[in-house]
N, C-alpha and C. Protein backbone atom coordinates (compact mmCIF):
# COMPACT_ATOMS: atom_id res chain seq x y z
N UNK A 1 0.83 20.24 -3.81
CA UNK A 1 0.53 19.96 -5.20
C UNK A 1 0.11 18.49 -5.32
N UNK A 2 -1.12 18.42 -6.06
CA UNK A 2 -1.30 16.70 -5.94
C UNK A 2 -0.57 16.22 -7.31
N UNK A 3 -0.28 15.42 -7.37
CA UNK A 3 -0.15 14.67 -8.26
C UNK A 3 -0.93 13.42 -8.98
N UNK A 4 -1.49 13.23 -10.17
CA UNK A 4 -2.03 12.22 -10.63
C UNK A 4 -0.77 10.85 -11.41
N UNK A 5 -1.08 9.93 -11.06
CA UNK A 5 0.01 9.22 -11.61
C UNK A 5 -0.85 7.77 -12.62
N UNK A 6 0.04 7.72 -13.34
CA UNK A 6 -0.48 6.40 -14.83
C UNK A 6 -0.66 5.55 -13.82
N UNK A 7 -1.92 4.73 -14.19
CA UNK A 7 -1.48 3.51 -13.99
C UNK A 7 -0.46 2.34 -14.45
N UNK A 8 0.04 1.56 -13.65
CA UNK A 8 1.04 0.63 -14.43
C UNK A 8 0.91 -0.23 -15.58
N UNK A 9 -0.68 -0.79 -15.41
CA UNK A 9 -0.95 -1.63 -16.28
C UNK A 9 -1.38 -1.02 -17.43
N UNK A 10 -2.78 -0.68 -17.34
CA UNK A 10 -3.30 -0.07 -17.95
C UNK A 10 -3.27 1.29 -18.90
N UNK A 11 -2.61 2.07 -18.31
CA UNK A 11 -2.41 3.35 -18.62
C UNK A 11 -2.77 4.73 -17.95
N UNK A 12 -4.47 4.50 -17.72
CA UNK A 12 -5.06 5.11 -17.17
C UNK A 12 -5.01 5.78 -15.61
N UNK A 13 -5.03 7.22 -15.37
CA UNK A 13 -4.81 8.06 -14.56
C UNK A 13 -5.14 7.35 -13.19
N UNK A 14 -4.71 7.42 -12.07
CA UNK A 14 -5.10 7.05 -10.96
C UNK A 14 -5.16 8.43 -10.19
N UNK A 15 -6.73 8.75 -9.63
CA UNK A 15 -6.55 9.87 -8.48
C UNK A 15 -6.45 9.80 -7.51
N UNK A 16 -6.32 11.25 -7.07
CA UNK A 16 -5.41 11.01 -5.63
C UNK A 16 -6.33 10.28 -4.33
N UNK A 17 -5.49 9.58 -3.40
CA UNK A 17 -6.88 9.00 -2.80
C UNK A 17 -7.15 7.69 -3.29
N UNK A 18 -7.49 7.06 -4.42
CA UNK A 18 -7.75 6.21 -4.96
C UNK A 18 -6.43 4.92 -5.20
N UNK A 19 -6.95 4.25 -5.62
CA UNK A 19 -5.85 3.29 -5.92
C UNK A 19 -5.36 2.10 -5.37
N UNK A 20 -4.08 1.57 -6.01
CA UNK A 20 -3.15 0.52 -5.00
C UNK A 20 -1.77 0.92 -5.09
N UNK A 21 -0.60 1.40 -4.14
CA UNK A 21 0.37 1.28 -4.53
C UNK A 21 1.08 0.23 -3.84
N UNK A 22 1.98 -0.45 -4.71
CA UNK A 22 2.67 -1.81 -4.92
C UNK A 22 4.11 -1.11 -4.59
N UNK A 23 4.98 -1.73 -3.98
CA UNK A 23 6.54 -1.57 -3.42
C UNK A 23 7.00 -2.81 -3.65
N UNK A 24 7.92 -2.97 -5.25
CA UNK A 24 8.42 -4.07 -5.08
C UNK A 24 9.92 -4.21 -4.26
N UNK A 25 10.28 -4.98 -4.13
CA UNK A 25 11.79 -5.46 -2.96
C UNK A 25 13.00 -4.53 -3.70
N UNK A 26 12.86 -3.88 -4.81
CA UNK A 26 14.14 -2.78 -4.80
C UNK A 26 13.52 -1.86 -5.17
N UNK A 27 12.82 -0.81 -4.17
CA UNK A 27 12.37 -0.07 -3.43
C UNK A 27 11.21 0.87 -4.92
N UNK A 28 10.98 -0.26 -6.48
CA UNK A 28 10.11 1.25 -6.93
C UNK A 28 8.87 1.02 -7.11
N UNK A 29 8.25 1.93 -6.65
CA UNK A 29 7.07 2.25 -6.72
C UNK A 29 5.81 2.08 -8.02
N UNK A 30 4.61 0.98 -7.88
CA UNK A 30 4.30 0.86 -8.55
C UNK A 30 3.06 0.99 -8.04
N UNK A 31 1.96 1.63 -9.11
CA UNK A 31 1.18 2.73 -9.06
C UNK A 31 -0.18 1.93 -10.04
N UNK A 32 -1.23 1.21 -9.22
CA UNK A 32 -2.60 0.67 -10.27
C UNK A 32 -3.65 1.15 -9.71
N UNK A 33 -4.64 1.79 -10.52
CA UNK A 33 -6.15 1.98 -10.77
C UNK A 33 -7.02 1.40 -9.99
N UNK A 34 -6.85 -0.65 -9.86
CA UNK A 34 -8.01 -1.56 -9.94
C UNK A 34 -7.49 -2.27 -9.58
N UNK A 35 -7.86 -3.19 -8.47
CA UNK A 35 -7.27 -4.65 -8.38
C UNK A 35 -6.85 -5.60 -9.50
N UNK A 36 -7.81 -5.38 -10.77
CA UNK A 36 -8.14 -5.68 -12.12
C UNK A 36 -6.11 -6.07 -12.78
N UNK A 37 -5.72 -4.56 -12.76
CA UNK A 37 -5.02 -4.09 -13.40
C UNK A 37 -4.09 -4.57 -12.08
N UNK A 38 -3.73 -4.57 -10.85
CA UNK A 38 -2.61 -5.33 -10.21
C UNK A 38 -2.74 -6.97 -10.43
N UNK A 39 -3.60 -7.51 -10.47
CA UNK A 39 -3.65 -9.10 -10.31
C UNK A 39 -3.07 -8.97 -11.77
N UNK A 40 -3.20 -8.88 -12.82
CA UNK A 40 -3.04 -8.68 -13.86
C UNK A 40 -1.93 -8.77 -14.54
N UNK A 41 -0.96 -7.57 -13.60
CA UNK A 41 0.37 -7.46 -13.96
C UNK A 41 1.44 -7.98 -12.77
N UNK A 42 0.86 -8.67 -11.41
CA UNK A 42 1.98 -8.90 -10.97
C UNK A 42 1.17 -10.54 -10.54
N UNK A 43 0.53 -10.41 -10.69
CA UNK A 43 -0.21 -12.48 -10.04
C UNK A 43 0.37 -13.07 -11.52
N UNK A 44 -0.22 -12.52 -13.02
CA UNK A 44 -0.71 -13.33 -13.65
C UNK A 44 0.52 -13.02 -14.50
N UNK A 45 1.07 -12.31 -14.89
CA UNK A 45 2.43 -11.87 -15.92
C UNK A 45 2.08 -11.16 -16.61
N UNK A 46 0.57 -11.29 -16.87
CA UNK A 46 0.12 -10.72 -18.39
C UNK A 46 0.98 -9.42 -18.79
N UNK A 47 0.51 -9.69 -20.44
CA UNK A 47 1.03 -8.36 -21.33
C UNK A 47 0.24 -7.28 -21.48
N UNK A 48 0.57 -5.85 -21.40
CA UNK A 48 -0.72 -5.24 -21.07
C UNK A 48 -1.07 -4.99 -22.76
N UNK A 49 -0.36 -5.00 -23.64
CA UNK A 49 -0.27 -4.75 -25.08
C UNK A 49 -1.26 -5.72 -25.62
N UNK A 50 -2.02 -6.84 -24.83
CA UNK A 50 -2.72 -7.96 -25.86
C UNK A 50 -3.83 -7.25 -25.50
N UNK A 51 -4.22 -6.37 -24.50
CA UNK A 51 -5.51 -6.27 -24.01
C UNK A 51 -6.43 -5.18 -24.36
N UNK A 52 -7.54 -4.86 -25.04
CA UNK A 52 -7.80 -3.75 -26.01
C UNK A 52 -8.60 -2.82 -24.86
N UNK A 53 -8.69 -3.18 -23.58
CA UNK A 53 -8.91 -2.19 -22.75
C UNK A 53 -7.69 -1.02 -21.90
N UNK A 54 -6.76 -1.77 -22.63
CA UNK A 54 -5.55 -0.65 -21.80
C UNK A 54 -5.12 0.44 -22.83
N UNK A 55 -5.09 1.57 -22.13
CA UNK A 55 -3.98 2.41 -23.48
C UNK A 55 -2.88 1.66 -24.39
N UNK A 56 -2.34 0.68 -23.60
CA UNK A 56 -0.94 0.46 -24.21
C UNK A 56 -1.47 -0.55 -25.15
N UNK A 57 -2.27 -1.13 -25.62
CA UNK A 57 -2.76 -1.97 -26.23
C UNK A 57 -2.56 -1.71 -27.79
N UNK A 58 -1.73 -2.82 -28.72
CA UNK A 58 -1.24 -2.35 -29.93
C UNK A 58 -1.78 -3.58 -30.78
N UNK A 59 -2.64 -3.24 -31.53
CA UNK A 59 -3.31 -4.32 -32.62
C UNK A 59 -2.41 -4.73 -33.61
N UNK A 60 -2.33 -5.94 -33.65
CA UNK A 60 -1.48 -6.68 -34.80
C UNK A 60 -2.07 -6.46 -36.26
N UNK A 61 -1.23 -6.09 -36.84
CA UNK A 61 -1.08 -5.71 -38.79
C UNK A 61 -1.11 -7.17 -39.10
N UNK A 62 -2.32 -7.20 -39.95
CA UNK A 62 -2.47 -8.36 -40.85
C UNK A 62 -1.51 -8.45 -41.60
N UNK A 63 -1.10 -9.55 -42.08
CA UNK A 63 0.11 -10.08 -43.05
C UNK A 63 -0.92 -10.74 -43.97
N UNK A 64 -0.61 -9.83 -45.59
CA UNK A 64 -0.82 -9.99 -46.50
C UNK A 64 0.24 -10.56 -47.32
């Protein structure tokens, strides 16, 4: 059975075959798309919520 798995950053599906998977030092498994989307979330810190290309991306409500 294959499995498709989220990407970490982004959201977006990674297929099988494709990808990067990341093993951080207590042993879990982390699962990116794109170099894009690893430099991203483990070089740079970033938030994936500021970025309007990721699923997880949540636009700030104007304050009226």
């Amino acid at each position: 059975m294959v499995r498709i798995f989220p990407c970490a950053f982004c959201g977006h599906d990674v297929e099988p075959g494709t990808g990067i998977s990341f093993v951080r030092k207590n042993g879990q498994v982390v699962r990116f798309c794109s170099r894009k989307c690893r430099r991203s979330l483990i070089d740079f810190k970033r938030d994936p919520r500021k970025f309007k290309w990721t699923k997880k991306y949540t636009p700030k409500m104007k304050a009226t």
